[in-house]
Protein backbone atom coordinates (compact mmCIF):
# COMPACT_ATOMS: atom_id res chain seq x y z
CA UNK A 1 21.39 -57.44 21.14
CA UNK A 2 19.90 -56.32 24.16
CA UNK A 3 19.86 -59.98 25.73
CA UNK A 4 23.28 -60.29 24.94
CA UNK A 5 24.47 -56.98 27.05
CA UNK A 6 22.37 -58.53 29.66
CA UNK A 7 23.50 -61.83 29.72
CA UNK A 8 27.29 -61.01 28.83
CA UNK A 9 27.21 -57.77 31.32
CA UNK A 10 25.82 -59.98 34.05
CA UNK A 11 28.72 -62.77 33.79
CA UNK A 12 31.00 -60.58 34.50
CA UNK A 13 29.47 -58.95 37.18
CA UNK A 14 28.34 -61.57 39.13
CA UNK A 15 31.76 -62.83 39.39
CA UNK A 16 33.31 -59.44 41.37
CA UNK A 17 30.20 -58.81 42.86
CA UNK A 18 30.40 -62.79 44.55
CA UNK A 19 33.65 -61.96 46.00
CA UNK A 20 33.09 -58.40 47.07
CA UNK A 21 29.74 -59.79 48.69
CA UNK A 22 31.94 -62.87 50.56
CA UNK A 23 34.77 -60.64 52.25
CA UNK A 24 32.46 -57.94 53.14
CA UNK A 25 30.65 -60.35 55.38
CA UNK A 26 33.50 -62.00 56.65
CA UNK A 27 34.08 -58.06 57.35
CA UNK A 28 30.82 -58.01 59.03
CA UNK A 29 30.72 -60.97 60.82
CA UNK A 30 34.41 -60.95 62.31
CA UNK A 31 34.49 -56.99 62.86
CA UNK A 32 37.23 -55.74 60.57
CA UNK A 33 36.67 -52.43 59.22
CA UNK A 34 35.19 -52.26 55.18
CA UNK A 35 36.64 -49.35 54.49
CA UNK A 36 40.02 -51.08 52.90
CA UNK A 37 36.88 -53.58 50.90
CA UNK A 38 35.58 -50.45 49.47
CA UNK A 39 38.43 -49.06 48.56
CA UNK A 40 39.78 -52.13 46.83
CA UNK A 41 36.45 -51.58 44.91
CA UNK A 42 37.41 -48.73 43.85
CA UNK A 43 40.85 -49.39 43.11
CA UNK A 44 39.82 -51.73 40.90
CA UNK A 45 37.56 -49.47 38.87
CA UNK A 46 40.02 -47.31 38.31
CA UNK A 47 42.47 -50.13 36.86
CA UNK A 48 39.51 -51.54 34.84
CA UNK A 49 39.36 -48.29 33.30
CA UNK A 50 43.35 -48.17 32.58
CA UNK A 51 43.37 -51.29 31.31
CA UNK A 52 40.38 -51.19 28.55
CA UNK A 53 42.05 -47.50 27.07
CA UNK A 54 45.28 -48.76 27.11
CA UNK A 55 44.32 -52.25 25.24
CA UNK A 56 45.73 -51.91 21.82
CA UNK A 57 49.15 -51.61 23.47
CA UNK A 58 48.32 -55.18 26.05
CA UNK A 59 47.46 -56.90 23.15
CA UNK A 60 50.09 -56.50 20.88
CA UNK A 61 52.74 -57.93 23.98
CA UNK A 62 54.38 -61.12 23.08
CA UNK A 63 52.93 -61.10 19.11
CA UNK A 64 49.54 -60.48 20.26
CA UNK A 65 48.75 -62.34 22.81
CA UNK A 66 49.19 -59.80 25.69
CA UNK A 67 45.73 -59.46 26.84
CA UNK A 68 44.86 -63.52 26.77
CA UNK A 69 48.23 -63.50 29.41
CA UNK A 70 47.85 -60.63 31.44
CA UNK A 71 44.13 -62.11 32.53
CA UNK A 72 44.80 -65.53 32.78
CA UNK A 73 47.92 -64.20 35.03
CA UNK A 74 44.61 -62.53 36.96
CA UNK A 75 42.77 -65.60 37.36
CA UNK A 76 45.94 -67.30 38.51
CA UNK A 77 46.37 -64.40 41.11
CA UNK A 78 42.64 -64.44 42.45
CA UNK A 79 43.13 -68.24 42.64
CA UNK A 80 46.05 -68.07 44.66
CA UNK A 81 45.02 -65.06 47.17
CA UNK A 82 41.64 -66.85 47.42
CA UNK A 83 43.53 -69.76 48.92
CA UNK A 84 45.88 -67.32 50.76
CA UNK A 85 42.58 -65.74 52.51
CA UNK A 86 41.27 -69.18 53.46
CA UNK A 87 44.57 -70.63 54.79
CA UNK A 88 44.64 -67.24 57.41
CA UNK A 89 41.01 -67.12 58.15
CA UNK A 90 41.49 -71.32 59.11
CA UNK A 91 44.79 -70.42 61.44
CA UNK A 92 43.79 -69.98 65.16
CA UNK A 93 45.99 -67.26 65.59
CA UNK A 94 43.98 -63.82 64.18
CA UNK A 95 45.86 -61.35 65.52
CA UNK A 96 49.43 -62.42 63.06
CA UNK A 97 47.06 -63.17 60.09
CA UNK A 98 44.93 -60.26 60.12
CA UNK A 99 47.77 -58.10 57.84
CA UNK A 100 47.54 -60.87 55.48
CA UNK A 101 43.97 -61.78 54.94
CA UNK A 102 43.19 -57.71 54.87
CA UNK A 103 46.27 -58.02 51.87
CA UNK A 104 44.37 -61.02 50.68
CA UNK A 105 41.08 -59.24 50.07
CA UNK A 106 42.45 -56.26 48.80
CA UNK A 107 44.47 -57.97 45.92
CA UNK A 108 41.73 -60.55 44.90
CA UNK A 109 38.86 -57.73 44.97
CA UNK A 110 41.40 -55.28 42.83
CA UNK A 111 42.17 -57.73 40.52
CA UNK A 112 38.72 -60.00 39.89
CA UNK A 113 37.32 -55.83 39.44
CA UNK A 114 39.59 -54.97 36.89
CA UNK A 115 39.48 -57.78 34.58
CA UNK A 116 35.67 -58.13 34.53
CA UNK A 117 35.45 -54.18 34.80
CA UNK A 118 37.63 -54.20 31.89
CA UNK A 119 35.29 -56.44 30.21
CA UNK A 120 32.22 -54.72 30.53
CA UNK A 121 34.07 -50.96 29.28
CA UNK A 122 35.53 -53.04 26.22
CA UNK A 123 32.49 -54.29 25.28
CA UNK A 124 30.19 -51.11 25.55
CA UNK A 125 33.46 -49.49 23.56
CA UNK A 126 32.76 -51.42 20.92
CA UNK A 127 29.47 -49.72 19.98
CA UNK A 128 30.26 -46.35 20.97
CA UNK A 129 30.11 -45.50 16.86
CA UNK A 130 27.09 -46.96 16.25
CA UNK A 131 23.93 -45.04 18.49
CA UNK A 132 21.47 -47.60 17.27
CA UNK A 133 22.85 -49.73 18.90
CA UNK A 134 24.96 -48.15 21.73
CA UNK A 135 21.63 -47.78 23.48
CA UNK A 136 20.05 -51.00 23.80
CA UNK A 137 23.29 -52.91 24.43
CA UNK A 138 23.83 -49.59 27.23
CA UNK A 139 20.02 -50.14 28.55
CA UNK A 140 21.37 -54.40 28.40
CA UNK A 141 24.33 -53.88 30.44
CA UNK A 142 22.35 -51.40 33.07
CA UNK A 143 20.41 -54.49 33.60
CA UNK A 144 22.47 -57.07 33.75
CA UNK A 145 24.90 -55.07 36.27
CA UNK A 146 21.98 -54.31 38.45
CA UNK A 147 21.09 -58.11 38.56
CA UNK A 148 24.23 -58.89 39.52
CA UNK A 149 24.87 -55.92 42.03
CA UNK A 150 21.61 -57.55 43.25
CA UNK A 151 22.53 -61.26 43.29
CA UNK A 152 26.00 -60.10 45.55
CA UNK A 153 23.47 -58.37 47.93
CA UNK A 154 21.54 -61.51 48.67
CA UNK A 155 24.40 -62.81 49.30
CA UNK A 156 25.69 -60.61 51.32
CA UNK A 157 22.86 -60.53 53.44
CA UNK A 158 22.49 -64.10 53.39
CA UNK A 159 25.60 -64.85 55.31
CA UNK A 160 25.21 -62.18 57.68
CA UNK A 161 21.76 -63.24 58.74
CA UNK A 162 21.99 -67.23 59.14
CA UNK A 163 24.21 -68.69 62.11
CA UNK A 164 27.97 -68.06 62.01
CA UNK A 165 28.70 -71.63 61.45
CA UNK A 166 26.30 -71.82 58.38
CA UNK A 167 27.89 -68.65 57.11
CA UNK A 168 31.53 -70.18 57.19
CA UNK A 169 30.20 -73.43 55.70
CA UNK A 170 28.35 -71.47 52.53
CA UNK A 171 31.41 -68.96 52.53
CA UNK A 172 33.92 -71.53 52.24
CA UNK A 173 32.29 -73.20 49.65
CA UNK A 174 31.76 -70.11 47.62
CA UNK A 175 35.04 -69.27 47.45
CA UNK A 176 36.05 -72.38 46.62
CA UNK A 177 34.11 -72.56 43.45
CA UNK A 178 35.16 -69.28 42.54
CA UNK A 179 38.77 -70.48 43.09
CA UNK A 180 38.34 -73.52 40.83
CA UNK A 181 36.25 -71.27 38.12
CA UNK A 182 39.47 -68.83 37.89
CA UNK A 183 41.77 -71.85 37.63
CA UNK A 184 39.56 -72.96 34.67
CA UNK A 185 39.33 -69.71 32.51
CA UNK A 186 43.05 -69.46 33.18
CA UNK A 187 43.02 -72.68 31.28
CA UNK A 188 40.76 -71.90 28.80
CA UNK A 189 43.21 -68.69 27.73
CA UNK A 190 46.14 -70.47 27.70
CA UNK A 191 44.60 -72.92 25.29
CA UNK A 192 43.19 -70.12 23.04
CA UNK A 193 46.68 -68.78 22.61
CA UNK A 194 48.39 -72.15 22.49
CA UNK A 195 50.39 -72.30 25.52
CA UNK A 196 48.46 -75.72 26.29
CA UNK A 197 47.92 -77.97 23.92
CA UNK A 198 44.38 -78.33 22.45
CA UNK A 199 42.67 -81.58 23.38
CA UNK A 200 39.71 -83.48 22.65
CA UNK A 201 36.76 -82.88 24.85
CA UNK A 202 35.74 -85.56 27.54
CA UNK A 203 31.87 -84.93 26.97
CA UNK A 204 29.76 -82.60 25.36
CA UNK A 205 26.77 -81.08 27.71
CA UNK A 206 25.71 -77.91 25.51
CA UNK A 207 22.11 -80.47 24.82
CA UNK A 208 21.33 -80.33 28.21
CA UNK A 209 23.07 -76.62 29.26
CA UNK A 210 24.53 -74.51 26.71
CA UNK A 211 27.41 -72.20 27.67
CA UNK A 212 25.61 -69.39 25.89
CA UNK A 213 22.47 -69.68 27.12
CA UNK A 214 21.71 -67.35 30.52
CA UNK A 215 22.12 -70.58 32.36
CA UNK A 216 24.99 -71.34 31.00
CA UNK A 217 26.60 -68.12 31.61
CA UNK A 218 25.34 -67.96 35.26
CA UNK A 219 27.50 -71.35 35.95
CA UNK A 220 30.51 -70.17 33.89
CA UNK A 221 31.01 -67.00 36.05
CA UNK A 222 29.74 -69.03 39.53
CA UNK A 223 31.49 -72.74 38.67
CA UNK A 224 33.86 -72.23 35.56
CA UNK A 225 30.89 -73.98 33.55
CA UNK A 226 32.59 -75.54 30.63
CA UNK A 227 29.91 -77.71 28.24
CA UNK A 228 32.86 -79.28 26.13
CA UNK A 229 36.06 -79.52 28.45
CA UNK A 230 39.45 -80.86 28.12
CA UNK A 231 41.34 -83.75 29.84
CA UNK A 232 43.68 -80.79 30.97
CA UNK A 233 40.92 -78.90 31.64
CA UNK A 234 39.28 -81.07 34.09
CA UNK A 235 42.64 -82.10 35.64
CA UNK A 236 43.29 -78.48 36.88
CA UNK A 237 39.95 -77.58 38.37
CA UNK A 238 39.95 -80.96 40.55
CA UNK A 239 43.51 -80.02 41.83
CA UNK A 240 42.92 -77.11 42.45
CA UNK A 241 39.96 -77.65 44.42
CA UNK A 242 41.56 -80.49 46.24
CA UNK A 243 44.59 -78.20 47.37
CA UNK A 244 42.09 -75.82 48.49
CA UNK A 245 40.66 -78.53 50.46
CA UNK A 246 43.83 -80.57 51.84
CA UNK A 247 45.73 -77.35 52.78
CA UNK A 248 42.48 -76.03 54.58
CA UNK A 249 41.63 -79.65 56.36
CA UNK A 250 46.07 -79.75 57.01
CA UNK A 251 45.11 -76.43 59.16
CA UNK A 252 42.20 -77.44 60.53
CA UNK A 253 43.47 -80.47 62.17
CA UNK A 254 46.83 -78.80 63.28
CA UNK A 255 45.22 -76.02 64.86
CA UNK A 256 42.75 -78.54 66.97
CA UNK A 257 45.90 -80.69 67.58
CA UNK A 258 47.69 -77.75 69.12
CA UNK A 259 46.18 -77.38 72.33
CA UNK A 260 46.97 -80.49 73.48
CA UNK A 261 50.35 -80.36 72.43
């Protein structure tokens, strides 16, 4: 039990704490205040918090299924102001995309915190009537939380200590898996509730990682990790990664295009 609230506590950390982590040194390193970071934080507690005590009413929304929409509709928001952050931050014009990218990082910090948060408070809920166990799955989630406050803090740190250009390089790729892993629990959900058809899986890699294991978990919340996924599946996390990567490299090129024009 106590590996569980580590391992399950710690997947959904590490997933807010990666993005709070990423903005805050793009914060850092391009000198926009944190202030409107931390307060997204918080903002996102406090929804977390809303949203486990008022889940018996989300999930009974559209014949039970409200809670399977409402966060894949999250992952489909992070995804898409994940992409709206990295199409401003690639522009070559700051000033008339700072309003934007500080909207950006508000929104997908807000929202990645309150469906993990929401998580976390749902799960510990869930043994608040049994003390024998309420403590070792608490003292399992303390844990896992602080590794993954800890793991966002190397991060952090990380990218404000190597060379700008290496920063941008590991950023952007960050936040490009992250944008791909939301697109494919977004999936996942939709599938579980039958709004996508189930489909046979392409391969089967639990022998070699299992989703369940620590590993395993660590790759679902940084890559989408998936050890049996669907044709559909597999389809939307390679588009979406390769709009990520065609809008930014569209950008890229028009901005360096642009002074010669």
């Amino acid at each position: 039990m106590l590996l569980n609230a580590v391992i399950l506590t710690l997947r959904e950390v590490i997933e807010a704490s990666l993005i709070v982590s990423l903005f805050l040194a793009f914060c850092q390193l391009s000198g926009q205040p944190k202030k409107t970071i931390l307060a997204a934080l918080f903002l996102g507690l406090l929804s977390a918090t809303l949203y486990a005590f008022n889940i018996s009413a989300i999930s009974q929304w559209q014949n039970g299924i409200g809670q399977e929409i409402v966060n894949a509709s999250i992952c489909f928001l992070v995804y898409l102001f994940l992409l709206i952050f990295l199409a401003t931050f690639i522009k070559s014009d700051p000033k008339s995309s700072k309003q934007l990218q500080s909207l950006a990082m508000v929104v997908g910090i807000t929202l990645a915190t309150t469906q993990e948060g929401a998580e976390i408070i749902l799960y510990l809920l869930g043994f608040t009537f049994s003390p024998e166990l309420f403590r070792p799955v608490l003292f399992g989630s303390l844990i896992g939380a602080g590794i993954g406050l800890s793991f966002g803090i190397f991060i952090y740190y990380l990218l404000i200590n190597v060379s700008k250009k290496s920063s941008l390089r590991i950023g952007f790729i960050m936040i490009l898996l992250i944008a791909g892993s939301m697109i494919m629990q977004a999936i996942q959900l939709l599938t579980q509730i039958d709004w996508i058809s189930s489909q046979y899986p392409l391969w089967d890699s639990s022998a070699f990682i299992n989703e369940r294991s620590l590993t395993g978990q660590l790759l679902y919340a940084l890559i989408g990790y998936e050890a049996t996924p669907t044709p559909i599946q597999v389809i939307s996390y390679v588009v979406s990664l390769m709009l990520i990567l065609a809008l930014s490299a569209y950008l890229y090129f028009r901005d360096q295009r642009q002074p010669n024009a």
